[in-house]
PDB file of N, CA and C in Angstrom:
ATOM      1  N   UNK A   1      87.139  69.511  22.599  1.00  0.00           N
ATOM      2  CA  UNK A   1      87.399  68.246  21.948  1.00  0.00           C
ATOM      3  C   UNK A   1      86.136  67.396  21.934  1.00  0.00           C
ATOM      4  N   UNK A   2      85.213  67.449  23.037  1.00  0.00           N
ATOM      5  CA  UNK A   2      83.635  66.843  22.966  1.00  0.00           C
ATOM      6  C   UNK A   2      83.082  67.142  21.989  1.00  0.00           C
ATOM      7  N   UNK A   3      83.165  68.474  21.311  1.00  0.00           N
ATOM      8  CA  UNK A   3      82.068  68.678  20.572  1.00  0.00           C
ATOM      9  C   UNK A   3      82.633  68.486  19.335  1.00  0.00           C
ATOM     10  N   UNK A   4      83.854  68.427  19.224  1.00  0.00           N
ATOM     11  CA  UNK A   4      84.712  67.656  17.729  1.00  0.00           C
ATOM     12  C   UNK A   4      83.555  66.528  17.608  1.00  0.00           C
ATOM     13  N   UNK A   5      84.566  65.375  18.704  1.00  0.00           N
ATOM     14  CA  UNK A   5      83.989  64.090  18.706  1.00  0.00           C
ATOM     15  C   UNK A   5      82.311  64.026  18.596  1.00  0.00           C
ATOM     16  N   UNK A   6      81.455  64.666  19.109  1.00  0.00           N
ATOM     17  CA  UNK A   6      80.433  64.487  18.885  1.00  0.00           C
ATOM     18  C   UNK A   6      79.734  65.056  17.261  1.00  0.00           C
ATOM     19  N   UNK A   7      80.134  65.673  16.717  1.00  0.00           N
ATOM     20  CA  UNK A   7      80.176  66.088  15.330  1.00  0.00           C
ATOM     21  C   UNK A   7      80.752  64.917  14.543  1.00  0.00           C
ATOM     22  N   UNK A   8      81.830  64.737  14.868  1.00  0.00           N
ATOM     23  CA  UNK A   8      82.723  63.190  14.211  1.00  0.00           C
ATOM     24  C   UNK A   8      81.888  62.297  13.958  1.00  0.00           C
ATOM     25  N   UNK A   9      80.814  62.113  15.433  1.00  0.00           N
ATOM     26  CA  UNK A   9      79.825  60.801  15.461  1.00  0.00           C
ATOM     27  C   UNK A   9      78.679  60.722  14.493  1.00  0.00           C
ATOM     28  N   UNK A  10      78.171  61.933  14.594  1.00  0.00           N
ATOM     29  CA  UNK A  10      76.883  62.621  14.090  1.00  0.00           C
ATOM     30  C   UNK A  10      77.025  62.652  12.614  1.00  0.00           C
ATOM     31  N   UNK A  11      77.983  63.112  12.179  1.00  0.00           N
ATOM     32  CA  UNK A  11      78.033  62.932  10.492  1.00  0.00           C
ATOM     33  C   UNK A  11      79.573  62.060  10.135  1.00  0.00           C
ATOM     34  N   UNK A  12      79.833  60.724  11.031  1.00  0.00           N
ATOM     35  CA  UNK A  12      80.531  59.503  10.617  1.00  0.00           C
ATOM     36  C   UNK A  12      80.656  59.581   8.779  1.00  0.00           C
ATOM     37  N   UNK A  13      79.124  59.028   8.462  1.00  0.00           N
ATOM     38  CA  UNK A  13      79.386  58.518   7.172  1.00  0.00           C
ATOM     39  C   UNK A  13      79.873  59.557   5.973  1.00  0.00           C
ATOM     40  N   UNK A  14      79.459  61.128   6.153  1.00  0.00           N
ATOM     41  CA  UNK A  14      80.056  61.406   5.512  1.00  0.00           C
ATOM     42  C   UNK A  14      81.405  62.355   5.186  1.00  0.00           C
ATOM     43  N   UNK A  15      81.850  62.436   6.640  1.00  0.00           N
ATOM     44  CA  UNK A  15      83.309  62.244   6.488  1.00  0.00           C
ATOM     45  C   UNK A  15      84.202  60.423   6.146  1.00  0.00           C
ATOM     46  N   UNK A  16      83.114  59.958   6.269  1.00  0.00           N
ATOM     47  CA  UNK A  16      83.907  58.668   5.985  1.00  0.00           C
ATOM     48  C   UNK A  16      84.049  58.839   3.874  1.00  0.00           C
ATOM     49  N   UNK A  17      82.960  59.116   3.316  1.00  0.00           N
ATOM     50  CA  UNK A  17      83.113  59.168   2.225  1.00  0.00           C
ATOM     51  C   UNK A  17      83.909  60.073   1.487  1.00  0.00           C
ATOM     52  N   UNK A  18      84.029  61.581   2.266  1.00  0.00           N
ATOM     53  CA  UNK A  18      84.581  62.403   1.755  1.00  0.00           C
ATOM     54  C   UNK A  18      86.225  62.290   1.965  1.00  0.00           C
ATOM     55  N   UNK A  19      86.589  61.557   3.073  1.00  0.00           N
ATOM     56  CA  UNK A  19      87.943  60.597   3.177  1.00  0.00           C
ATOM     57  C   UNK A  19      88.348  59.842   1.614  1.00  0.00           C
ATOM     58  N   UNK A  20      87.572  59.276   1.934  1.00  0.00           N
ATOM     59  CA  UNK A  20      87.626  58.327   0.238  1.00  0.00           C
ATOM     60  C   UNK A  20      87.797  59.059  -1.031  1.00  0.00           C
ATOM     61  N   UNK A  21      87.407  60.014  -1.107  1.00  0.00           N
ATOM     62  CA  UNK A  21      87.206  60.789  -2.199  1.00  0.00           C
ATOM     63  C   UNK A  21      88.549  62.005  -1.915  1.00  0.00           C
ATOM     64  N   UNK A  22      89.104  62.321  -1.035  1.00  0.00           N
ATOM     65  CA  UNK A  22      90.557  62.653  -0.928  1.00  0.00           C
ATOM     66  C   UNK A  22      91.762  61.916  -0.797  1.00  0.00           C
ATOM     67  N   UNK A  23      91.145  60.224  -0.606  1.00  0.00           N
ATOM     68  CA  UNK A  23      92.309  59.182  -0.779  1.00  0.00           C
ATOM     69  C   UNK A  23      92.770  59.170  -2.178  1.00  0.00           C
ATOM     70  N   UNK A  24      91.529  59.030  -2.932  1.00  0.00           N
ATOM     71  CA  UNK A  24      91.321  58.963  -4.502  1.00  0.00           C
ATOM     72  C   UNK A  24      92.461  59.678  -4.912  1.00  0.00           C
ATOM     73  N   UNK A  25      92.366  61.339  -4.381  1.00  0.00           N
ATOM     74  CA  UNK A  25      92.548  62.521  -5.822  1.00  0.00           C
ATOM     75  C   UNK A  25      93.745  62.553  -5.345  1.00  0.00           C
ATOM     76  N   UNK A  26      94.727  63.096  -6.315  1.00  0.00           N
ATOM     77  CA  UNK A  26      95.774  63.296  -6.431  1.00  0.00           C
ATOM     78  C   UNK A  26      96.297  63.921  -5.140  1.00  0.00           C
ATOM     79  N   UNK A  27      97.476  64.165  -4.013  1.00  0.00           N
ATOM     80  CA  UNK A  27      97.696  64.005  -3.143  1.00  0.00           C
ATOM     81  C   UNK A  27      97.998  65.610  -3.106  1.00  0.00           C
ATOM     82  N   UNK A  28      97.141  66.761  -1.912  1.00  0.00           N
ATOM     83  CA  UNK A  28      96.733  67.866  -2.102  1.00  0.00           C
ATOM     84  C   UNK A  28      97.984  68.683  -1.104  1.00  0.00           C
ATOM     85  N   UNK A  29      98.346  69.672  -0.855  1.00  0.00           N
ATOM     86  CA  UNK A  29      99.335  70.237   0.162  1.00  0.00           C
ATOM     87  C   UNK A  29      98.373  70.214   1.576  1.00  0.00           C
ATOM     88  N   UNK A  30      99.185  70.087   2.549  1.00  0.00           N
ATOM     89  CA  UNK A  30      98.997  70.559   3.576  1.00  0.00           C
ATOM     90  C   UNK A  30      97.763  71.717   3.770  1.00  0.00           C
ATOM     91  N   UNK A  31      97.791  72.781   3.573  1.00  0.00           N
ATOM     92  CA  UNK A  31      96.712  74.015   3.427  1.00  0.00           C
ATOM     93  C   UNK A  31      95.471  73.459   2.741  1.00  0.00           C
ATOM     94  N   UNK A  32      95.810  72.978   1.026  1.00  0.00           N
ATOM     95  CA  UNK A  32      94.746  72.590   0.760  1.00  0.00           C
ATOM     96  C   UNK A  32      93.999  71.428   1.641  1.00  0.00           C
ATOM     97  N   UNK A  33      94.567  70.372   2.383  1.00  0.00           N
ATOM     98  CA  UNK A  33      93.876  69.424   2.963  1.00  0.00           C
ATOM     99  C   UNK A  33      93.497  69.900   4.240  1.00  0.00           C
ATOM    100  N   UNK A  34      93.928  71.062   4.869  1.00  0.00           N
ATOM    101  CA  UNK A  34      92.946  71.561   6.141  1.00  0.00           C
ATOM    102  C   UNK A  34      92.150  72.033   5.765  1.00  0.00           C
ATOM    103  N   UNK A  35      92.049  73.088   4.328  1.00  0.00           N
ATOM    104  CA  UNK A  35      90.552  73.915   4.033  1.00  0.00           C
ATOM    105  C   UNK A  35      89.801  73.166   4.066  1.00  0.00           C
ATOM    106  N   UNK A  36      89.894  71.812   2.890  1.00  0.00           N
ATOM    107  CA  UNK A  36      88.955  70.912   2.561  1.00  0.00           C
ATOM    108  C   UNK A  36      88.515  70.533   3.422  1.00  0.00           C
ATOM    109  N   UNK A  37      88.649  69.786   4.374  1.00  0.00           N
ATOM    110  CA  UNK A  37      88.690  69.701   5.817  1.00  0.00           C
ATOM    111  C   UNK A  37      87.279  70.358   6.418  1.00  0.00           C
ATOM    112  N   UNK A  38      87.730  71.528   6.885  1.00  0.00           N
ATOM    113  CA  UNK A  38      86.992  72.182   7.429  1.00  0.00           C
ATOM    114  C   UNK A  38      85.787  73.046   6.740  1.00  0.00           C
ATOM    115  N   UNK A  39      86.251  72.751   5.470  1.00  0.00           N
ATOM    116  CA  UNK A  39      84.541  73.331   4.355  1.00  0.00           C
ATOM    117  C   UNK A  39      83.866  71.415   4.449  1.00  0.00           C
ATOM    118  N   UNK A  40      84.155  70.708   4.729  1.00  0.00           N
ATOM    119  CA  UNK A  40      83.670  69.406   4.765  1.00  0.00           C
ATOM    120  C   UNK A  40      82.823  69.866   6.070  1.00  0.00           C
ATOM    121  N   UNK A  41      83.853  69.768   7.056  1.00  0.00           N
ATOM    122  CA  UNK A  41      82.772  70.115   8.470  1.00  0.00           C
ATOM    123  C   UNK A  41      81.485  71.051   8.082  1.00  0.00           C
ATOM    124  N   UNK A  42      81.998  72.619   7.890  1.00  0.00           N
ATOM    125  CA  UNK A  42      81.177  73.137   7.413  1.00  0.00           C
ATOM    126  C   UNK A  42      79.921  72.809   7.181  1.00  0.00           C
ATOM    127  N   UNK A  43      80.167  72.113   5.769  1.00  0.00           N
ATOM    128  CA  UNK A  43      78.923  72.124   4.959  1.00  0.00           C
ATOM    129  C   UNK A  43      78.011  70.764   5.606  1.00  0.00           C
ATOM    130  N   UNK A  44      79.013  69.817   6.358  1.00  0.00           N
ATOM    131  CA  UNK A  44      77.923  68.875   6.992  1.00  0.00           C
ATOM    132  C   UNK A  44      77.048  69.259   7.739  1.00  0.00           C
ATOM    133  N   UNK A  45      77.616  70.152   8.333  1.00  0.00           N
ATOM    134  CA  UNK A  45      77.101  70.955   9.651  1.00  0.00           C
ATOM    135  C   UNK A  45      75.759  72.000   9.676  1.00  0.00           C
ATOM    136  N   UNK A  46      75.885  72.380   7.778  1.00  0.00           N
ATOM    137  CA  UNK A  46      75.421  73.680   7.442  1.00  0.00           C
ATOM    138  C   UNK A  46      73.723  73.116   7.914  1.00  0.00           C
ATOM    139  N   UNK A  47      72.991  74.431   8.569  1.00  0.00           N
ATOM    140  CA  UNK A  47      71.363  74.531   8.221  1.00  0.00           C
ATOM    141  C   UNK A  47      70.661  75.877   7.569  1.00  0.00           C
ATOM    142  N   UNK A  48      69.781  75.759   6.721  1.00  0.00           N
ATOM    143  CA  UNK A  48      69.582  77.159   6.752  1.00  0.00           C
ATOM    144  C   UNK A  48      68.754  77.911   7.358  1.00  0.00           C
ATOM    145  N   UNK A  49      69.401  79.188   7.631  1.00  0.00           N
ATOM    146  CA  UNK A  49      69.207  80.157   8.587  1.00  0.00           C
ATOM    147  C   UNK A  49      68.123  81.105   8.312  1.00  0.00           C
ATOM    148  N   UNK A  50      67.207  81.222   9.409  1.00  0.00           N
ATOM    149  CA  UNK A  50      65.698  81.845   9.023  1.00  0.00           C
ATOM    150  C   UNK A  50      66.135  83.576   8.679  1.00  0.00           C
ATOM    151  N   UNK A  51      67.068  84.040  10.220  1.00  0.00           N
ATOM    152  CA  UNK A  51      66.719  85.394   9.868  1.00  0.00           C
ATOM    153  C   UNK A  51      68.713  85.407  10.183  1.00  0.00           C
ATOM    154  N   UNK A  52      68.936  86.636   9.663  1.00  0.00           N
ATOM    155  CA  UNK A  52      70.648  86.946   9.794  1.00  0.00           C
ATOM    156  C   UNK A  52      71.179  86.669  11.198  1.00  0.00           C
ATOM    157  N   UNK A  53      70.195  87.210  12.442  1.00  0.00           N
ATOM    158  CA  UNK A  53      70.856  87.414  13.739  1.00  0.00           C
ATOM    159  C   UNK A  53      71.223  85.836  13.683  1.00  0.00           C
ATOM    160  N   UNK A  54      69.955  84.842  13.752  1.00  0.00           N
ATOM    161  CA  UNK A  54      70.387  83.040  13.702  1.00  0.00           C
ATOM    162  C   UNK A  54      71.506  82.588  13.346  1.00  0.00           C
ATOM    163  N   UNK A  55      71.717  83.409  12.119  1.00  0.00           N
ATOM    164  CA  UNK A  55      73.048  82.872  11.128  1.00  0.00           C
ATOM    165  C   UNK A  55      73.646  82.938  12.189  1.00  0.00           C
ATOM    166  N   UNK A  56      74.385  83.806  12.745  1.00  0.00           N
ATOM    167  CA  UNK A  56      75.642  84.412  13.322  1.00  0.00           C
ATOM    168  C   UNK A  56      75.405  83.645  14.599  1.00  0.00           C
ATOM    169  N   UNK A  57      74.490  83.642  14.961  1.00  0.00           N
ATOM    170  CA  UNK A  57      74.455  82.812  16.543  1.00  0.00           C
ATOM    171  C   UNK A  57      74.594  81.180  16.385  1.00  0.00           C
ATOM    172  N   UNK A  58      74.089  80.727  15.000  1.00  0.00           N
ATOM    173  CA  UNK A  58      73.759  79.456  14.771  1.00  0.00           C
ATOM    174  C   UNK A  58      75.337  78.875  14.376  1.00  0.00           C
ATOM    175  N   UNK A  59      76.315  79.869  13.323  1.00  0.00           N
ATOM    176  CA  UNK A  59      77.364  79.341  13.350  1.00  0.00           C
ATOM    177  C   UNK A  59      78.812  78.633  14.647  1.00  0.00           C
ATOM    178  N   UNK A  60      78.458  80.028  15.507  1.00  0.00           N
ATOM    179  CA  UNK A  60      78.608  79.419  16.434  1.00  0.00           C
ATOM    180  C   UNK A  60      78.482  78.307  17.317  1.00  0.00           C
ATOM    181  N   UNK A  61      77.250  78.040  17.306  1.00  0.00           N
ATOM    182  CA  UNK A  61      76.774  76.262  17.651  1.00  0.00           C
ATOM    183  C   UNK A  61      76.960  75.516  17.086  1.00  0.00           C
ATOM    184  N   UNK A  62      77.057  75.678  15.710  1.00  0.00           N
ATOM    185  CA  UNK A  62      77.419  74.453  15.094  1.00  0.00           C
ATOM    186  C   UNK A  62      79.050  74.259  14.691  1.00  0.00           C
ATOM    187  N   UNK A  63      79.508  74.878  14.958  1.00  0.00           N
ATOM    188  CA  UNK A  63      81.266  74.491  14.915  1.00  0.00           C
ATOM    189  C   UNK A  63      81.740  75.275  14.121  1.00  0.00           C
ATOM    190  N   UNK A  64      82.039  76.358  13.937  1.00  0.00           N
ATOM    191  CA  UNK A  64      82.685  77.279  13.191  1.00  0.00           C
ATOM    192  C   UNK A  64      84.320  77.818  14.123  1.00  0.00           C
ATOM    193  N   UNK A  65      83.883  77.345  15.317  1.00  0.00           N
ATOM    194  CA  UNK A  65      85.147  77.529  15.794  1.00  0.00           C
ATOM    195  C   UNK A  65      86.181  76.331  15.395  1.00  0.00           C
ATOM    196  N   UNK A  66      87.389  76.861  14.892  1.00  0.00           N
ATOM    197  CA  UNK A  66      88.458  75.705  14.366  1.00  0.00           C
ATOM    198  C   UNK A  66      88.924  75.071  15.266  1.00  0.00           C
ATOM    199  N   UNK A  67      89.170  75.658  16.752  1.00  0.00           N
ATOM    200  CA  UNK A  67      89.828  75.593  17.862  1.00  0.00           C
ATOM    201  C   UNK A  67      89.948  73.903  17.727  1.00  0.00           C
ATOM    202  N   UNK A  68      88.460  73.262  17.631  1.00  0.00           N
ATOM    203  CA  UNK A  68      88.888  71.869  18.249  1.00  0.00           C
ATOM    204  C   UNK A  68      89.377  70.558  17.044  1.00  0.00           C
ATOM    205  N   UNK A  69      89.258  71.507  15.748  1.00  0.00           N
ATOM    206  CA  UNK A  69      89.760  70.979  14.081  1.00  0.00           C
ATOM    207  C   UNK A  69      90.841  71.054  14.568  1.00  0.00           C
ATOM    208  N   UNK A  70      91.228  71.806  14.806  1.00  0.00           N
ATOM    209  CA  UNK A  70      93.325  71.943  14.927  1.00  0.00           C
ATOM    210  C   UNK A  70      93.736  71.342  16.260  1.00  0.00           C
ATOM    211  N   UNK A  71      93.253  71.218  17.100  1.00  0.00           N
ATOM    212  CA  UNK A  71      93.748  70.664  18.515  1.00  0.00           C
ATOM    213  C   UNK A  71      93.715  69.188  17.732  1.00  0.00           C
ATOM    214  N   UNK A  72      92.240  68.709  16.768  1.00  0.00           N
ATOM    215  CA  UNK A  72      92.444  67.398  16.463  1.00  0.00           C
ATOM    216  C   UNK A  72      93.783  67.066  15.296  1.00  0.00           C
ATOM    217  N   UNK A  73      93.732  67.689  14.756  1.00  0.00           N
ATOM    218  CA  UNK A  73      94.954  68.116  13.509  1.00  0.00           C
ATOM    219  C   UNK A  73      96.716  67.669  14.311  1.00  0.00           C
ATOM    220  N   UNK A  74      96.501  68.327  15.550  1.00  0.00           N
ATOM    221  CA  UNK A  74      97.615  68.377  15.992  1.00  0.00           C
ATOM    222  C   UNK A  74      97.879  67.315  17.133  1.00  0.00           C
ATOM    223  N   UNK A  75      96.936  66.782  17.009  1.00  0.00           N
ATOM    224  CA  UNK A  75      96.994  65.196  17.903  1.00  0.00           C
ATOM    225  C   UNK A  75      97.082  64.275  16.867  1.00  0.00           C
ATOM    226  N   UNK A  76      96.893  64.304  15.175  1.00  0.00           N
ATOM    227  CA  UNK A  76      97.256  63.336  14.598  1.00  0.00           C
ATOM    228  C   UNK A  76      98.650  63.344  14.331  1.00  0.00           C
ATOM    229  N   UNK A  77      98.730  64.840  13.936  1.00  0.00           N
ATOM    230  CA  UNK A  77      99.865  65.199  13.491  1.00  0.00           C
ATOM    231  C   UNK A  77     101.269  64.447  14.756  1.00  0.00           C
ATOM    232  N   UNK A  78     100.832  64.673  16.030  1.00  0.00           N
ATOM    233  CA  UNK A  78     102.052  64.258  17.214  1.00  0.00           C
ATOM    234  C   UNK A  78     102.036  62.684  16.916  1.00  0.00           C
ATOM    235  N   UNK A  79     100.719  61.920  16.541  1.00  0.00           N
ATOM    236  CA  UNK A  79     100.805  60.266  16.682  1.00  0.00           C
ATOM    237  C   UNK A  79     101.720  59.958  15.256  1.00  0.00           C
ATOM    238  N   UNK A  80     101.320  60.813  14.459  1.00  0.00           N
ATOM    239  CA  UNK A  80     102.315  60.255  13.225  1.00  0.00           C
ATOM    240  C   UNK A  80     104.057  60.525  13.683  1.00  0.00           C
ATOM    241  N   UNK A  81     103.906  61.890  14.342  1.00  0.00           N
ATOM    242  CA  UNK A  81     105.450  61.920  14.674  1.00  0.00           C
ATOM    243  C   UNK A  81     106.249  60.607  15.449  1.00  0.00           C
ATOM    244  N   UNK A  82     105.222  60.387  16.631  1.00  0.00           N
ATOM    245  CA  UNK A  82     105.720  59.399  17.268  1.00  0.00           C
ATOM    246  C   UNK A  82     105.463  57.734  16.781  1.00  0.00           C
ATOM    247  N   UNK A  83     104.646  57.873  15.637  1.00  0.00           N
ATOM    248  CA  UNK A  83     105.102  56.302  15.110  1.00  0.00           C
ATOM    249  C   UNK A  83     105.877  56.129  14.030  1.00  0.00           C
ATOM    250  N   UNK A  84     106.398  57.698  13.626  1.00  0.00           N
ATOM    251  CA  UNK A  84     107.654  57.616  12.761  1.00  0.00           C
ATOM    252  C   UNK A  84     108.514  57.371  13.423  1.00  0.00           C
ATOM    253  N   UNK A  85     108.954  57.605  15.246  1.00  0.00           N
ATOM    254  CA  UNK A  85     109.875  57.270  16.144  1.00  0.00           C
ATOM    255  C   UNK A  85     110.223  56.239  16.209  1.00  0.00           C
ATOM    256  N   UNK A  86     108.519  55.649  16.726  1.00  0.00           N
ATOM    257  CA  UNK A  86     108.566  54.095  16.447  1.00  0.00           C
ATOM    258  C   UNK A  86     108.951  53.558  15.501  1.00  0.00           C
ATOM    259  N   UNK A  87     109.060  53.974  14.458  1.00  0.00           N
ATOM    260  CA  UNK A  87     108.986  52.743  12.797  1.00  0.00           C
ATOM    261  C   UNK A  87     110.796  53.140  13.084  1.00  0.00           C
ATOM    262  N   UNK A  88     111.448  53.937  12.812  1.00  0.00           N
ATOM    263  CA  UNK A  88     112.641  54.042  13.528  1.00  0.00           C
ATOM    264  C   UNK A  88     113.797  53.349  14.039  1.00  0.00           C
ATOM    265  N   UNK A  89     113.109  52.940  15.408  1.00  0.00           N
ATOM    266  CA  UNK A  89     113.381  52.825  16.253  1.00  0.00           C
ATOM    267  C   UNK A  89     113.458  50.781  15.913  1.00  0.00           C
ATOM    268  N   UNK A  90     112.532  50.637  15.798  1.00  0.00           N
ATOM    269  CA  UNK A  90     112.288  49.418  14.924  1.00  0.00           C
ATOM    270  C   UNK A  90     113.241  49.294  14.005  1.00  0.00           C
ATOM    271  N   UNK A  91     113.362  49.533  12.863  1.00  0.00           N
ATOM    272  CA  UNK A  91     114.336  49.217  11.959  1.00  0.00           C
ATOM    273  C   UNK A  91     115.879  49.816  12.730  1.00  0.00           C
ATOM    274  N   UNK A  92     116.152  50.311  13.723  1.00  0.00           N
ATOM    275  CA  UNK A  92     117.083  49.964  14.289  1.00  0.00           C
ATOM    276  C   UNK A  92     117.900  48.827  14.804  1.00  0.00           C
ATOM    277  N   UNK A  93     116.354  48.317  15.627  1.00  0.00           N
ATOM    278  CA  UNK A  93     116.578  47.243  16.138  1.00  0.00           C
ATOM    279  C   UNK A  93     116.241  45.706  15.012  1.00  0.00           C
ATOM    280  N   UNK A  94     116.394  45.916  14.382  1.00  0.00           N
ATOM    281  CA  UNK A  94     116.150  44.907  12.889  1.00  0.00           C
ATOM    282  C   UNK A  94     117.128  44.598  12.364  1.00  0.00           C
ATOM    283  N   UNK A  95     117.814  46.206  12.244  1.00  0.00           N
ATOM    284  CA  UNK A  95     119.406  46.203  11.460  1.00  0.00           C
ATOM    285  C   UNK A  95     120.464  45.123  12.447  1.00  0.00           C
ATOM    286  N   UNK A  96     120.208  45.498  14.008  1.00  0.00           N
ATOM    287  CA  UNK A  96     120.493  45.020  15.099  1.00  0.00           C
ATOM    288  C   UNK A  96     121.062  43.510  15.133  1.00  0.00           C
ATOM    289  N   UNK A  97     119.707  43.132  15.406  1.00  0.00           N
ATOM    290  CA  UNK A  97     119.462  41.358  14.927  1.00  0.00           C
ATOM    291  C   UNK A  97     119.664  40.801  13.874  1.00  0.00           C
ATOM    292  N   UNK A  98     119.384  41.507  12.426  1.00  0.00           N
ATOM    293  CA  UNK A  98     120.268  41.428  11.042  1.00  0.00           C
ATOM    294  C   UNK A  98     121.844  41.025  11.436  1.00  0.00           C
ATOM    295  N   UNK A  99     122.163  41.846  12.008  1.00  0.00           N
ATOM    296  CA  UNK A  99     123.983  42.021  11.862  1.00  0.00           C
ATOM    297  C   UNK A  99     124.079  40.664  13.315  1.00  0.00           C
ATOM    298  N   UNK A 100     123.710  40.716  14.423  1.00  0.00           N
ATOM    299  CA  UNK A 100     123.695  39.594  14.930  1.00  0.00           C
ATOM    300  C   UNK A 100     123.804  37.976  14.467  1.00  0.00           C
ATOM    301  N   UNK A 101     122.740  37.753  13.871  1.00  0.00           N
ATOM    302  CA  UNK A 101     122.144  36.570  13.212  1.00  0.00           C
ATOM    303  C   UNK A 101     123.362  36.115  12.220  1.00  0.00           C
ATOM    304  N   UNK A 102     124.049  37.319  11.382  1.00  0.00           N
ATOM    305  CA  UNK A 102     125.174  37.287   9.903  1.00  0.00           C
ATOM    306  C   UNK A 102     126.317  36.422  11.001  1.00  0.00           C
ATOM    307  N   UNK A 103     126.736  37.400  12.021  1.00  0.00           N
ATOM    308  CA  UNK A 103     127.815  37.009  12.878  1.00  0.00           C
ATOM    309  C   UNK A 103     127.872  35.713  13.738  1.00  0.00           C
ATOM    310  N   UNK A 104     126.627  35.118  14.144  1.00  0.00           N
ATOM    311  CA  UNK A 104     126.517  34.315  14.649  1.00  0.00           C
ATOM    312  C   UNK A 104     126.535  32.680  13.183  1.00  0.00           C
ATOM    313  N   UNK A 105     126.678  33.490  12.139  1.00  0.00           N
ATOM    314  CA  UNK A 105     125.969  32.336  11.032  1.00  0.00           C
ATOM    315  C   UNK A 105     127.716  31.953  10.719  1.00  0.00           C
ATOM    316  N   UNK A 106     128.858  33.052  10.947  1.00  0.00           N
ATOM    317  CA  UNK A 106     130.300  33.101  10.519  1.00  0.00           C
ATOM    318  C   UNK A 106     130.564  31.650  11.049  1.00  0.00           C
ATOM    319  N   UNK A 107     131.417  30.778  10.488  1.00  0.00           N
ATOM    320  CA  UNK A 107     132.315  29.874  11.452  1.00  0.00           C
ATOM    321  C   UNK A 107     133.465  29.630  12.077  1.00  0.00           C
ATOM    322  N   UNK A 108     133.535  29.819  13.012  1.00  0.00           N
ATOM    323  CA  UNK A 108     134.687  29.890  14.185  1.00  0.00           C
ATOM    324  C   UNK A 108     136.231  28.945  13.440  1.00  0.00           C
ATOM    325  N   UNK A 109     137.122  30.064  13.601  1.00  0.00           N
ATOM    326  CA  UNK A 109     138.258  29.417  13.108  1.00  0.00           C
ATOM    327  C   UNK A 109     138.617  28.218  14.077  1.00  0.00           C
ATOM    328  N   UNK A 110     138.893  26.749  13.934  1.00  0.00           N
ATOM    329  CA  UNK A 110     139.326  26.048  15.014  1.00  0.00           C
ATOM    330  C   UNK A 110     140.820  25.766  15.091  1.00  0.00           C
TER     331      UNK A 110
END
């Protein structure tokens, strides 16, 4: 997860732009928005490679492992679950005080 975050830091601006430019476009599936994703990392990441053995050793260093894309994937993915709980859970308690407030507004037969 360090070396997510430190990649995150290192090329900020242009995952910040390439955000923008998938807010824009028409709203992509699931699959398509992890590839994109991770050809984004990719190519931020990309250097070019003097001789073949580099390639293969160099991808490695520079993040070709998904491991910590999807661990992050799946920590957004749990916060959205749980503030759909929340949002929920909330308009529960809304409906709550709604129906309270109606009953309290009735006037008492005397």
């Amino acid at each position: 997860m360090a070396s997510a975050l430190a990649l995150t830091e290192k090329h900020s601006t242009q995952i910040e732009i390439m955000r923008r430019r998938l807010a824009a476009a028409p709203k992509p599936s699931p699959a398509t928005r992890r590839v994109t994703f991770l050809q984004g990392i990719a190519k931020a990441t990309e250097t070019t490679p003097k001789d073949p053995k580099a390639e293969s050793d160099d991808r490695a260093r520079r993040g070709w492992d998904t491991d910590a894309v999807e661990d992050m994937w799946n920590a957004v993915l749990s916060y959205i679950h749980e503030m759909g709980h929340l949002f929920g859970e909330l308009s529960t308690l809304k409906d709550a005080v709604d129906r309270t407030i109606d009953k309290s507004l009735v006037p008492l037969p005397y």
